[in-house]
PDB file of N, CA and C in Angstrom:
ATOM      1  N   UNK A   1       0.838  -1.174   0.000  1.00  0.00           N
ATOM      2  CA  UNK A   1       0.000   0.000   0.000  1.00  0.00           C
ATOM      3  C   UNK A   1       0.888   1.245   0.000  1.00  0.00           C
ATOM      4  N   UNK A   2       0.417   2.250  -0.772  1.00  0.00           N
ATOM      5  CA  UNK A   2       1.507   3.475  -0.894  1.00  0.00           C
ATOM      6  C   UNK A   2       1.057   4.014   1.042  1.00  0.00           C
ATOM      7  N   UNK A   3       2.789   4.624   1.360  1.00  0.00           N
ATOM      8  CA  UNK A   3       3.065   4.727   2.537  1.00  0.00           C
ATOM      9  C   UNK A   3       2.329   6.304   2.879  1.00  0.00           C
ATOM     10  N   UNK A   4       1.811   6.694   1.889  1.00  0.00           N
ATOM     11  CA  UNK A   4       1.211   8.581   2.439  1.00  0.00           C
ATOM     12  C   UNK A   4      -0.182   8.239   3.009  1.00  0.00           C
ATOM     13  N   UNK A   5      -0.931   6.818   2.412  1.00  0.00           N
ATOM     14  CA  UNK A   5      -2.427   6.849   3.223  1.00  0.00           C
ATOM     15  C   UNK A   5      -2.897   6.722   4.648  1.00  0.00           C
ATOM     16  N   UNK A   6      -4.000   7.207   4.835  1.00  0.00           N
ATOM     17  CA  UNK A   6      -3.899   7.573   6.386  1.00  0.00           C
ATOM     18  C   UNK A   6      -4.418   6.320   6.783  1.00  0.00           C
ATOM     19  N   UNK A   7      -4.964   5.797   7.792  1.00  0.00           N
ATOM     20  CA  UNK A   7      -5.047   4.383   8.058  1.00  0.00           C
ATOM     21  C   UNK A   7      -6.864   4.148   7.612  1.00  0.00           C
ATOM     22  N   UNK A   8      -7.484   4.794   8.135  1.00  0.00           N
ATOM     23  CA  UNK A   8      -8.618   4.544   7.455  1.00  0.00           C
ATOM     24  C   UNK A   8      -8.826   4.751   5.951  1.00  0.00           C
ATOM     25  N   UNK A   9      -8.030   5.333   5.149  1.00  0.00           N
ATOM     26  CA  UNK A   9      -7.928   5.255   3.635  1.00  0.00           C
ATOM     27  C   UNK A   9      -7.105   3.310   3.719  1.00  0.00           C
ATOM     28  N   UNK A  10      -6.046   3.265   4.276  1.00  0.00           N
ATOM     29  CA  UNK A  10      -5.682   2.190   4.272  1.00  0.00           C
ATOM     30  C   UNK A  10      -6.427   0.913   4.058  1.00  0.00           C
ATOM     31  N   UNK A  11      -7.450   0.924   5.450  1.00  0.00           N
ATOM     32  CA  UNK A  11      -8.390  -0.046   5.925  1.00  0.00           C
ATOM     33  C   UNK A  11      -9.325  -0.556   4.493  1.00  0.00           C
ATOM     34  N   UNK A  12      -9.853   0.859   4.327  1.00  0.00           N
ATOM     35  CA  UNK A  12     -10.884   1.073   2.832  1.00  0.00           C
ATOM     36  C   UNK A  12     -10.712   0.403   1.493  1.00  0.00           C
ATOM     37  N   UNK A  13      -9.024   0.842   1.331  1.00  0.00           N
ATOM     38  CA  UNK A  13      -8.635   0.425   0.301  1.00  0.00           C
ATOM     39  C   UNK A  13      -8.491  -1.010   0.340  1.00  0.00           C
ATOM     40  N   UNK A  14      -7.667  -1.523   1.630  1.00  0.00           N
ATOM     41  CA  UNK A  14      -7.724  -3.312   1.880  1.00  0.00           C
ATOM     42  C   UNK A  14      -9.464  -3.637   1.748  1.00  0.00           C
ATOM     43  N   UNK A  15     -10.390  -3.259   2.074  1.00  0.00           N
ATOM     44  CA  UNK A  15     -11.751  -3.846   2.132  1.00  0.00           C
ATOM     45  C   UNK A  15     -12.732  -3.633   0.716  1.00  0.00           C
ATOM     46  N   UNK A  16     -11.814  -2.588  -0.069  1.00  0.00           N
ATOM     47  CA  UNK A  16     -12.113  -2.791  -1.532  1.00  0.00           C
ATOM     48  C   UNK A  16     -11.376  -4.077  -2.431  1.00  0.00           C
ATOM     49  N   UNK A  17     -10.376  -3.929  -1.950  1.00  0.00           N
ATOM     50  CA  UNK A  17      -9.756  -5.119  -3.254  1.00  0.00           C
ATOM     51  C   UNK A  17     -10.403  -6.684  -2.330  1.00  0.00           C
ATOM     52  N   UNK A  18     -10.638  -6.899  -1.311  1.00  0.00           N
ATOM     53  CA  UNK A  18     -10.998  -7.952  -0.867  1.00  0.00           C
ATOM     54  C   UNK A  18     -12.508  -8.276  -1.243  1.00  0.00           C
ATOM     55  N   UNK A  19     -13.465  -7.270  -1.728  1.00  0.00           N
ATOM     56  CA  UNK A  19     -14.641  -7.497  -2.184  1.00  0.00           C
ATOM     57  C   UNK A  19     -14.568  -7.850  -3.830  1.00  0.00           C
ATOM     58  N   UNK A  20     -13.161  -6.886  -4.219  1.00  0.00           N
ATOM     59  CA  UNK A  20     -13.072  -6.962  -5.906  1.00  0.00           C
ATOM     60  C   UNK A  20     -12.669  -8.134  -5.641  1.00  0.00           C
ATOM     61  N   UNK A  21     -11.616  -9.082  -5.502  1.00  0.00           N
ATOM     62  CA  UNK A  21     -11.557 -10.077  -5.378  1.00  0.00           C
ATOM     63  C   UNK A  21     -12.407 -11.320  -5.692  1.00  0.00           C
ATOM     64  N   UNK A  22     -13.326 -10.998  -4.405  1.00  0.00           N
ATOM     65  CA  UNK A  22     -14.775 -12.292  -4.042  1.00  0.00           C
ATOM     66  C   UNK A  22     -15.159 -12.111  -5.274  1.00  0.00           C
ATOM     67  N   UNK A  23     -15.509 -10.496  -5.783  1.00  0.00           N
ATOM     68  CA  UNK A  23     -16.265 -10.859  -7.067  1.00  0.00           C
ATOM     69  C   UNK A  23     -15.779 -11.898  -7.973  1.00  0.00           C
ATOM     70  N   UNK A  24     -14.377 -10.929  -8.580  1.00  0.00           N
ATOM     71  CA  UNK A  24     -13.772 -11.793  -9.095  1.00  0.00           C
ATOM     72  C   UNK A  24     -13.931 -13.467  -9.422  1.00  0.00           C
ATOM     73  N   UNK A  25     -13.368 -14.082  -8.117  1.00  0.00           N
ATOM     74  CA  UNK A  25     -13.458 -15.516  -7.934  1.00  0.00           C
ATOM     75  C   UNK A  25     -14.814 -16.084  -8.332  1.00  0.00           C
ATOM     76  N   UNK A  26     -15.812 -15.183  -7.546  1.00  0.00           N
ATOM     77  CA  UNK A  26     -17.088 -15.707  -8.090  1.00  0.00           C
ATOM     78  C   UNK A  26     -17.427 -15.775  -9.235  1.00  0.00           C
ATOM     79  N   UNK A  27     -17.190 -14.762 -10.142  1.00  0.00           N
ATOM     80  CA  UNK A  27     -17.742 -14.807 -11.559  1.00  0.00           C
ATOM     81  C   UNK A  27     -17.060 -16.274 -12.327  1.00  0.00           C
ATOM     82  N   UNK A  28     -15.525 -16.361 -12.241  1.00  0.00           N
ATOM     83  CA  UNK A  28     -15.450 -17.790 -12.334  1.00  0.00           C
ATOM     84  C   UNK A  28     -15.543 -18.793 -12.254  1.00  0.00           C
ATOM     85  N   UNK A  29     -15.759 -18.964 -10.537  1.00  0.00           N
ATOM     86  CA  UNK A  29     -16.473 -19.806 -10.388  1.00  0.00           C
ATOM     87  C   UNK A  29     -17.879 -20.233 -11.143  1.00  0.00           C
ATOM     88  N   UNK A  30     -18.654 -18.872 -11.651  1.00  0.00           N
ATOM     89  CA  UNK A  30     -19.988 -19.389 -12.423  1.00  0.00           C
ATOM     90  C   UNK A  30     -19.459 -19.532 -13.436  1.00  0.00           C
ATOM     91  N   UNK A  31     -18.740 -19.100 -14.673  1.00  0.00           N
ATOM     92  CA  UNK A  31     -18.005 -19.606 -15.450  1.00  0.00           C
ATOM     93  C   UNK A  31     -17.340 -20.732 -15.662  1.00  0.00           C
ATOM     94  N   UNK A  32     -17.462 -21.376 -14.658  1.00  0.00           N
ATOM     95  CA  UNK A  32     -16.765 -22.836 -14.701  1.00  0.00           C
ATOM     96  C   UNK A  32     -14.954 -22.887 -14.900  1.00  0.00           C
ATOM     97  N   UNK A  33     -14.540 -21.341 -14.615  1.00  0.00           N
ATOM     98  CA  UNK A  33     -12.516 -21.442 -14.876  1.00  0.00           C
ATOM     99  C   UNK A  33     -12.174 -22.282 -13.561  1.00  0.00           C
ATOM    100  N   UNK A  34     -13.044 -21.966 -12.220  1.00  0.00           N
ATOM    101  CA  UNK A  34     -12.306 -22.309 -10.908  1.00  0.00           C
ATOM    102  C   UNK A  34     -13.414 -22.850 -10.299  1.00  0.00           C
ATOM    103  N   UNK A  35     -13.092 -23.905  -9.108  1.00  0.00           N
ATOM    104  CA  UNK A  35     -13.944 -24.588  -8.278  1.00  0.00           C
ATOM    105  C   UNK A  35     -13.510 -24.029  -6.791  1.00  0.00           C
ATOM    106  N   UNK A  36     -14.159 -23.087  -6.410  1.00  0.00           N
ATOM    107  CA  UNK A  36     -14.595 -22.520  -5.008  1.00  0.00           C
ATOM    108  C   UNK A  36     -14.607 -23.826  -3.875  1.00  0.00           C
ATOM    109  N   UNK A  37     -14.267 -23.481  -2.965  1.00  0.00           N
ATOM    110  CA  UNK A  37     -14.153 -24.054  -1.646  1.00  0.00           C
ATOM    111  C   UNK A  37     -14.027 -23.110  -0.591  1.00  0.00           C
ATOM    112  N   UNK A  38     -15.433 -22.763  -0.364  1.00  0.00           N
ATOM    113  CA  UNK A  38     -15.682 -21.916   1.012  1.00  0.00           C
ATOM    114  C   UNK A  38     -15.209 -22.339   2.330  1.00  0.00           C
ATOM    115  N   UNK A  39     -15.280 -23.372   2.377  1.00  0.00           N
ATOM    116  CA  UNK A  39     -14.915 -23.922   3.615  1.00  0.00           C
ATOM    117  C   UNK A  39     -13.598 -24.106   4.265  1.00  0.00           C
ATOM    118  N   UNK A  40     -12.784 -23.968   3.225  1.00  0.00           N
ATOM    119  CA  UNK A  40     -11.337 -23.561   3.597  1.00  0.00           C
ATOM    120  C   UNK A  40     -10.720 -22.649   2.776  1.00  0.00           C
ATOM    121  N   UNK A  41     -11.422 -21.597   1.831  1.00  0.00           N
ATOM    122  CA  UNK A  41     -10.499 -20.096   1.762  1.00  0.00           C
ATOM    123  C   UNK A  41      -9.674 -20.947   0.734  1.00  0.00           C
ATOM    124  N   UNK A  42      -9.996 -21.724  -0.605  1.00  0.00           N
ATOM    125  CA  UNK A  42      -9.297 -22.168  -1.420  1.00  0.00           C
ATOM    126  C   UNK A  42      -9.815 -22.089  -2.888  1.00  0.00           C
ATOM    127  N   UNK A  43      -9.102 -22.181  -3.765  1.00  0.00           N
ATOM    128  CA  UNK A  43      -9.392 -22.092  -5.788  1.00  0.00           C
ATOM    129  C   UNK A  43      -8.937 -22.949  -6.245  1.00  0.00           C
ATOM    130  N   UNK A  44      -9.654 -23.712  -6.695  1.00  0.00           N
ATOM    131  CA  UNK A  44      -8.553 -24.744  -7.903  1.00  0.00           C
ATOM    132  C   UNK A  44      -9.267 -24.468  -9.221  1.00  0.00           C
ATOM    133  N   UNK A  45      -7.965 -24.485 -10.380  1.00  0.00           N
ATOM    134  CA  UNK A  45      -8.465 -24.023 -11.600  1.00  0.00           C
ATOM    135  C   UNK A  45      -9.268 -25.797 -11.885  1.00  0.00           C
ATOM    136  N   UNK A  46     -10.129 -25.969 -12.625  1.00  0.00           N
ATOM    137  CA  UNK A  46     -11.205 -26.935 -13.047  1.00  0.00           C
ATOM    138  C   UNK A  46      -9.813 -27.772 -13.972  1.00  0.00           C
ATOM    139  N   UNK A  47     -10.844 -29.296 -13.720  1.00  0.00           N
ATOM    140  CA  UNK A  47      -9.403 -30.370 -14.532  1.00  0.00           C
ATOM    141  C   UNK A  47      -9.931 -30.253 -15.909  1.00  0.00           C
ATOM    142  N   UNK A  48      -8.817 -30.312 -16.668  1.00  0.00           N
ATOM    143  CA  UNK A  48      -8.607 -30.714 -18.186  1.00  0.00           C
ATOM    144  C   UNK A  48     -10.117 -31.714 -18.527  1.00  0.00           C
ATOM    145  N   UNK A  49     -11.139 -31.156 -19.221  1.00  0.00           N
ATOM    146  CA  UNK A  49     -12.239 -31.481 -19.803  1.00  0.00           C
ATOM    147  C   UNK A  49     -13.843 -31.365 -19.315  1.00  0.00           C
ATOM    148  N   UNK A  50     -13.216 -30.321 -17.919  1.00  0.00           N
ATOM    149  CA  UNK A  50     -14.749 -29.848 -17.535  1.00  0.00           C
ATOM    150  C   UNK A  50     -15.166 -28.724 -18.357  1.00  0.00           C
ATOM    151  N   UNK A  51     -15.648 -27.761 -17.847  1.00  0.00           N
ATOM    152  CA  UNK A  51     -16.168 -26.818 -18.176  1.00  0.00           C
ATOM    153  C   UNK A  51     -15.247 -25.814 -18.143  1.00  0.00           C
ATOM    154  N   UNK A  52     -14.938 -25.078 -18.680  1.00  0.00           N
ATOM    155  CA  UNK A  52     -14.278 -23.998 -19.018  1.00  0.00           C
ATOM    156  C   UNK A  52     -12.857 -24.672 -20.110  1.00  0.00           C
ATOM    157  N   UNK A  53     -11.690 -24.035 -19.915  1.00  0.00           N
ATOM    158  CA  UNK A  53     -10.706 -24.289 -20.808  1.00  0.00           C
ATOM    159  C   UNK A  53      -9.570 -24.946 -20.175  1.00  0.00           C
ATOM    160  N   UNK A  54      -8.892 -25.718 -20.998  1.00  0.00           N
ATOM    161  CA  UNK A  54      -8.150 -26.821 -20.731  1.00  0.00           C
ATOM    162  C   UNK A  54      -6.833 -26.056 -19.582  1.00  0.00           C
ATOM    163  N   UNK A  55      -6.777 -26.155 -18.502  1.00  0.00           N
ATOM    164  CA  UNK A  55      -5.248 -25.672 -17.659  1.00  0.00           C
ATOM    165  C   UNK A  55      -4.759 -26.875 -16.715  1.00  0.00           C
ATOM    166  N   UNK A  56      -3.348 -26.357 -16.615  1.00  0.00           N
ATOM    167  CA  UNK A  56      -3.075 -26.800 -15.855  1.00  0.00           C
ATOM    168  C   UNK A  56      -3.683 -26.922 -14.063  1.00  0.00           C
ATOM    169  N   UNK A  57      -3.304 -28.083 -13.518  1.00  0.00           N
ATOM    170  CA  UNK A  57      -4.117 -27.749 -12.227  1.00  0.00           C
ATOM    171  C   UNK A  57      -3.462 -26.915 -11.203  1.00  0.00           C
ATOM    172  N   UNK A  58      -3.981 -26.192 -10.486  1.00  0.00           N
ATOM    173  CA  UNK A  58      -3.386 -25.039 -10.167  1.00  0.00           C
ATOM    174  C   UNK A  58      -3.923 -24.822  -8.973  1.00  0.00           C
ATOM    175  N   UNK A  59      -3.772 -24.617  -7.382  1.00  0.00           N
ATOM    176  CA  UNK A  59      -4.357 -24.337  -6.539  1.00  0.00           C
ATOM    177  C   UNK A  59      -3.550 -23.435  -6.186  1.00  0.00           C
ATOM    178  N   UNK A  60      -4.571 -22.250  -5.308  1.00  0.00           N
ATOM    179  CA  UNK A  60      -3.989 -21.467  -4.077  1.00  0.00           C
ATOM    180  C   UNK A  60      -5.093 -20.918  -3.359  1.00  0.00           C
ATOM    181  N   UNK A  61      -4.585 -19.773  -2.821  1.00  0.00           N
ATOM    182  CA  UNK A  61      -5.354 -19.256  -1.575  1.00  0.00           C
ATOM    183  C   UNK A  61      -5.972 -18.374  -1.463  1.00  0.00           C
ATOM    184  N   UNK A  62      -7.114 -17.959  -1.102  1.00  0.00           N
ATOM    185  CA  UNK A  62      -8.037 -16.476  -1.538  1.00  0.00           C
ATOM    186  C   UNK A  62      -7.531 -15.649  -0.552  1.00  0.00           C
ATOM    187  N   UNK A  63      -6.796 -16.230   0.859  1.00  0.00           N
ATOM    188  CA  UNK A  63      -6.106 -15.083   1.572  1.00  0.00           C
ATOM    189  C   UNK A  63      -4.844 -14.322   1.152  1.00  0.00           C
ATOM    190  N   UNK A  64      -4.370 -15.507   0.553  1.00  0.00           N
ATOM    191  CA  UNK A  64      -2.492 -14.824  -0.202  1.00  0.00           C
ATOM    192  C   UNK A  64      -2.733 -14.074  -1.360  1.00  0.00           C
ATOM    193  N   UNK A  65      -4.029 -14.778  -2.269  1.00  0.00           N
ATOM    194  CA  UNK A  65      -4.495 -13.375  -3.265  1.00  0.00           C
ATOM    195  C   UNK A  65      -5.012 -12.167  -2.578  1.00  0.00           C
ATOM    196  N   UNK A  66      -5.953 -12.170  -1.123  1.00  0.00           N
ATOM    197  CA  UNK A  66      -5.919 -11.132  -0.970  1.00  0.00           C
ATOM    198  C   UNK A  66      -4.855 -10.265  -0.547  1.00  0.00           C
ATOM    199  N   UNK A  67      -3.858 -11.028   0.297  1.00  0.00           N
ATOM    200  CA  UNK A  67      -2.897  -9.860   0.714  1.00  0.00           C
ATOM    201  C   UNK A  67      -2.106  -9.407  -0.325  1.00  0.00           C
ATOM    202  N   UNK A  68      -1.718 -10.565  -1.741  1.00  0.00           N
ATOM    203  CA  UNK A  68      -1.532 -10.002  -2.458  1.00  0.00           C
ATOM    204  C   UNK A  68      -1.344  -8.802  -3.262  1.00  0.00           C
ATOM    205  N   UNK A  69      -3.024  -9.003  -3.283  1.00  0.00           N
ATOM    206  CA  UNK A  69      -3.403  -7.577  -4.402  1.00  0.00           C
ATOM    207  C   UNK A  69      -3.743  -6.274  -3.085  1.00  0.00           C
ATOM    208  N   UNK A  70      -3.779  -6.547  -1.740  1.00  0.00           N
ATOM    209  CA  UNK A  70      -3.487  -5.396  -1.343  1.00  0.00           C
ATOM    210  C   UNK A  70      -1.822  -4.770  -0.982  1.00  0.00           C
ATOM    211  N   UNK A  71      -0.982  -5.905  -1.621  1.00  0.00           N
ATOM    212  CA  UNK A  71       0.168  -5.165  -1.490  1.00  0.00           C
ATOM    213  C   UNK A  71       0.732  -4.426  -2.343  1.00  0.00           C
ATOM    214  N   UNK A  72      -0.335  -3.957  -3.753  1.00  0.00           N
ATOM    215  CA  UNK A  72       0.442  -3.815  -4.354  1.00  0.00           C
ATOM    216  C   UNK A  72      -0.040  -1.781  -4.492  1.00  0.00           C
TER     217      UNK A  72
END
């Protein structure tokens, strides 16, 4: 996060990209790119011949994407 914001700009900005995010994930998830797992805060891209397009399998974490994209 750039170091001039005051902490409640801070807070705001972390509680925006964490909603852009959910969206995010979600829309794929209805898209069929990723299979959601609420129950433990996880993404896996869908296997080679479901629904969406052929990838590799790929997991990670909706918390490390979020801190991610608020670090940047």
């Amino acid at each position: 996060m750039p170091a001039d914001l005051a902490e409640l700009q801070d807070d705001s900005l972390r509680r925006t990209i964490e909603v852009d995010v959910t969206i995010a994930m979600a829309a794929l998830d209805v898209l069929g790119v990723v299979v959601l797992d609420r129950e433990t805060g996880t993404a896996g891209l869908t296997d080679p011949g479901q629904p969406g397009e052929d990838y590799d399998a790929v997991n990670f974490d909706l918390a490390a994407a979020n801190a991610a994209a608020a670090s940047v």
